[in-house]
C-alpha atoms as a PDB file:
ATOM      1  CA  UNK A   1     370.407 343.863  29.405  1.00  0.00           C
ATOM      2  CA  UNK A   2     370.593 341.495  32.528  1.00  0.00           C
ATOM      3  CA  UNK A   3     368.925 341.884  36.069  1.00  0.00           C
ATOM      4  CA  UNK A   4     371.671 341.287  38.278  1.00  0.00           C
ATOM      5  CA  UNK A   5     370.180 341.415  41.171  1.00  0.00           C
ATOM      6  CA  UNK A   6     366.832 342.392  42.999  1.00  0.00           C
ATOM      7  CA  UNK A   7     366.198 343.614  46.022  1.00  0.00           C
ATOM      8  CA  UNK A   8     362.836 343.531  47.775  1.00  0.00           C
ATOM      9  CA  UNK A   9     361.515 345.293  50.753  1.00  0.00           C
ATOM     10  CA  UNK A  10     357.701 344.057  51.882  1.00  0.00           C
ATOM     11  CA  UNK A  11     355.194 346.984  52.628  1.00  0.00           C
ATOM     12  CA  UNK A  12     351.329 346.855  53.370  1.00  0.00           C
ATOM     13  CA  UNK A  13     350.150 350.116  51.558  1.00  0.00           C
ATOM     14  CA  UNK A  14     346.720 348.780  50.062  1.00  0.00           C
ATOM     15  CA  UNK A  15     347.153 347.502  46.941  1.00  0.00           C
ATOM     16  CA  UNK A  16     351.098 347.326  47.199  1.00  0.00           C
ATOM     17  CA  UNK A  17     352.587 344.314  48.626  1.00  0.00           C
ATOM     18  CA  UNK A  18     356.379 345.602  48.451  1.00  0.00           C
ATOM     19  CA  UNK A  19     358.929 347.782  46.423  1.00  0.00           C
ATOM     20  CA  UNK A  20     361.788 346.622  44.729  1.00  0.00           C
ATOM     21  CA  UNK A  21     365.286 347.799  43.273  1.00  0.00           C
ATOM     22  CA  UNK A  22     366.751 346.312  40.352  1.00  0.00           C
ATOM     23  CA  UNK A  23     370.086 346.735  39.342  1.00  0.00           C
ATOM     24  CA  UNK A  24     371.034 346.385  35.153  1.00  0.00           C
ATOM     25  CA  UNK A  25     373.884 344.490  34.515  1.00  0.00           C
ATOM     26  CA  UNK A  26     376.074 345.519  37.762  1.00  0.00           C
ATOM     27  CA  UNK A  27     376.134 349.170  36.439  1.00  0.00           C
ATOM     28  CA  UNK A  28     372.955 350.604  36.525  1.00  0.00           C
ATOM     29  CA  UNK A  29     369.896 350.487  39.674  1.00  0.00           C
ATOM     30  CA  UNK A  30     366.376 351.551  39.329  1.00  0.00           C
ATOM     31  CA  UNK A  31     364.508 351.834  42.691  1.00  0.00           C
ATOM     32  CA  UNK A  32     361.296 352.552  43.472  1.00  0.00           C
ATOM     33  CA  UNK A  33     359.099 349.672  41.672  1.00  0.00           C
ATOM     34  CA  UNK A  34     355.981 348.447  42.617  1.00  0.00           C
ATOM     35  CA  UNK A  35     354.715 345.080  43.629  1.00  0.00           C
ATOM     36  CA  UNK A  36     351.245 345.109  43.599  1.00  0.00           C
ATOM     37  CA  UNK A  37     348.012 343.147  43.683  1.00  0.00           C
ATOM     38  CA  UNK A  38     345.822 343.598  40.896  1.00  0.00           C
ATOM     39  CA  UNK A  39     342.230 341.817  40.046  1.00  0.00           C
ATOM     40  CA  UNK A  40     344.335 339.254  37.410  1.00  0.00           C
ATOM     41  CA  UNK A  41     347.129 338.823  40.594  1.00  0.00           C
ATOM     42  CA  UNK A  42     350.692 340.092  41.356  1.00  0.00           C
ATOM     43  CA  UNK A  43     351.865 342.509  38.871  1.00  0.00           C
ATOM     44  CA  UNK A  44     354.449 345.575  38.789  1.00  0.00           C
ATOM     45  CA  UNK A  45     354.698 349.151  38.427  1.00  0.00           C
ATOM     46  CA  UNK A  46     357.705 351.318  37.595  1.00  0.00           C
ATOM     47  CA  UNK A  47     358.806 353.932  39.531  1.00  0.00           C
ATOM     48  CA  UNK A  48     356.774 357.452  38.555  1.00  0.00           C
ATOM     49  CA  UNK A  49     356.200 360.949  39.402  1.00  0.00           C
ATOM     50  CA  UNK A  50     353.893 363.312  38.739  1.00  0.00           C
ATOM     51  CA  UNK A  51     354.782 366.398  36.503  1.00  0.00           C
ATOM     52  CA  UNK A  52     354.413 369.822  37.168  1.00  0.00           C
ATOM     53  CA  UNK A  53     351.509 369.404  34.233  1.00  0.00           C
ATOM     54  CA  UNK A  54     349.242 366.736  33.934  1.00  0.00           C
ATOM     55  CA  UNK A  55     349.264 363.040  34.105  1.00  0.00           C
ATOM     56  CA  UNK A  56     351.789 361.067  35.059  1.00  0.00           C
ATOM     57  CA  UNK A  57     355.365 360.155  33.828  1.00  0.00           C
ATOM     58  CA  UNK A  58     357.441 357.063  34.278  1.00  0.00           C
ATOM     59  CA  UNK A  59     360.536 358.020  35.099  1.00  0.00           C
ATOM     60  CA  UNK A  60     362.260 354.445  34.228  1.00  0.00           C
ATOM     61  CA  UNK A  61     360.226 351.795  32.228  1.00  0.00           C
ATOM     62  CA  UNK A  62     361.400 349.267  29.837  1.00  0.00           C
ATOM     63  CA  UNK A  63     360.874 350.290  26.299  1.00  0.00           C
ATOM     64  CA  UNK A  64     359.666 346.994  24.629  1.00  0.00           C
ATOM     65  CA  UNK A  65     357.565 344.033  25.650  1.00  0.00           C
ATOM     66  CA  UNK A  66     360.171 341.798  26.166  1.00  0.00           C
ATOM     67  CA  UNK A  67     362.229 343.967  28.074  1.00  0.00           C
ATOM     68  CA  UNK A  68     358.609 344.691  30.378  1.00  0.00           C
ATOM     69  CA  UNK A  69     358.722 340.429  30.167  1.00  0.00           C
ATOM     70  CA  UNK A  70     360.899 340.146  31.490  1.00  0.00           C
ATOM     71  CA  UNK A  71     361.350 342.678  34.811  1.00  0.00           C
ATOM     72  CA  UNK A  72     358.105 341.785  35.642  1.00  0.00           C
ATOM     73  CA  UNK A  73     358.791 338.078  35.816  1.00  0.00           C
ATOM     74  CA  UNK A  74     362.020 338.849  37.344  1.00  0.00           C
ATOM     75  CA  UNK A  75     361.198 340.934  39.966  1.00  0.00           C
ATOM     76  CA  UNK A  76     357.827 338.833  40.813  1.00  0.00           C
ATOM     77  CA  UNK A  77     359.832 335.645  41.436  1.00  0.00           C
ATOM     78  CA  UNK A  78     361.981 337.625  43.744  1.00  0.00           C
ATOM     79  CA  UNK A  79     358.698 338.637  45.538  1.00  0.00           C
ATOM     80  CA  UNK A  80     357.393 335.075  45.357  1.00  0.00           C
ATOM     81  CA  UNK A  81     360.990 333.823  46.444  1.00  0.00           C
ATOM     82  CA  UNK A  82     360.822 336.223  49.847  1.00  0.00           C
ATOM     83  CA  UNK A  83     357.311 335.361  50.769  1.00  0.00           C
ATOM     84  CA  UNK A  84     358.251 331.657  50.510  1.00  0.00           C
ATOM     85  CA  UNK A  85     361.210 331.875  52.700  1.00  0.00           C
ATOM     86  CA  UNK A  86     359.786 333.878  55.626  1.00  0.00           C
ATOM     87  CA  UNK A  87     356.448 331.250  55.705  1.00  0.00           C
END
């Protein structure tokens, strides 16, 4: 699996600094992530919904910890990359 691109679109909702869309190796996008700021500093959030029942379900997340790696760095140094360029 390869990010082949990002795309990042700032927001000021609270906690969230912006959302992202990746897109998997030029075949497959996932919008709706989550840039946020959290008490240990930028981190992300896949896109979720909530169920008809209880709790809360992801409805795209990486299924190991290198694949999480690995988005989250990713999609953080796109973040990092924007915020740089419009200073």
């Amino acid at each position: 699996m390869q990010i082949t691109d990002v795309q990042i679109t700032r927001v000021q909702l609270d906690k969230i600094k912006a959302i992202a869309s990746i897109t998997l190796d030029d075949a497959l996008i996932i919008n709706g992530i989550k840039v946020i700021e959290g008490p240990e500093g930028l981190a992300v959030e896949m896109p979720r919904r909530k169920p008809f029942t209880e709790g809360i379900r992801y409805t795209a997340h990486p299924t190991n910890k290198e694949a999480w790696e690995y988005v989250t760095q990713t999609v953080i140094k796109a973040f990092r990359k924007m915020e740089y360029i419009e200073v």
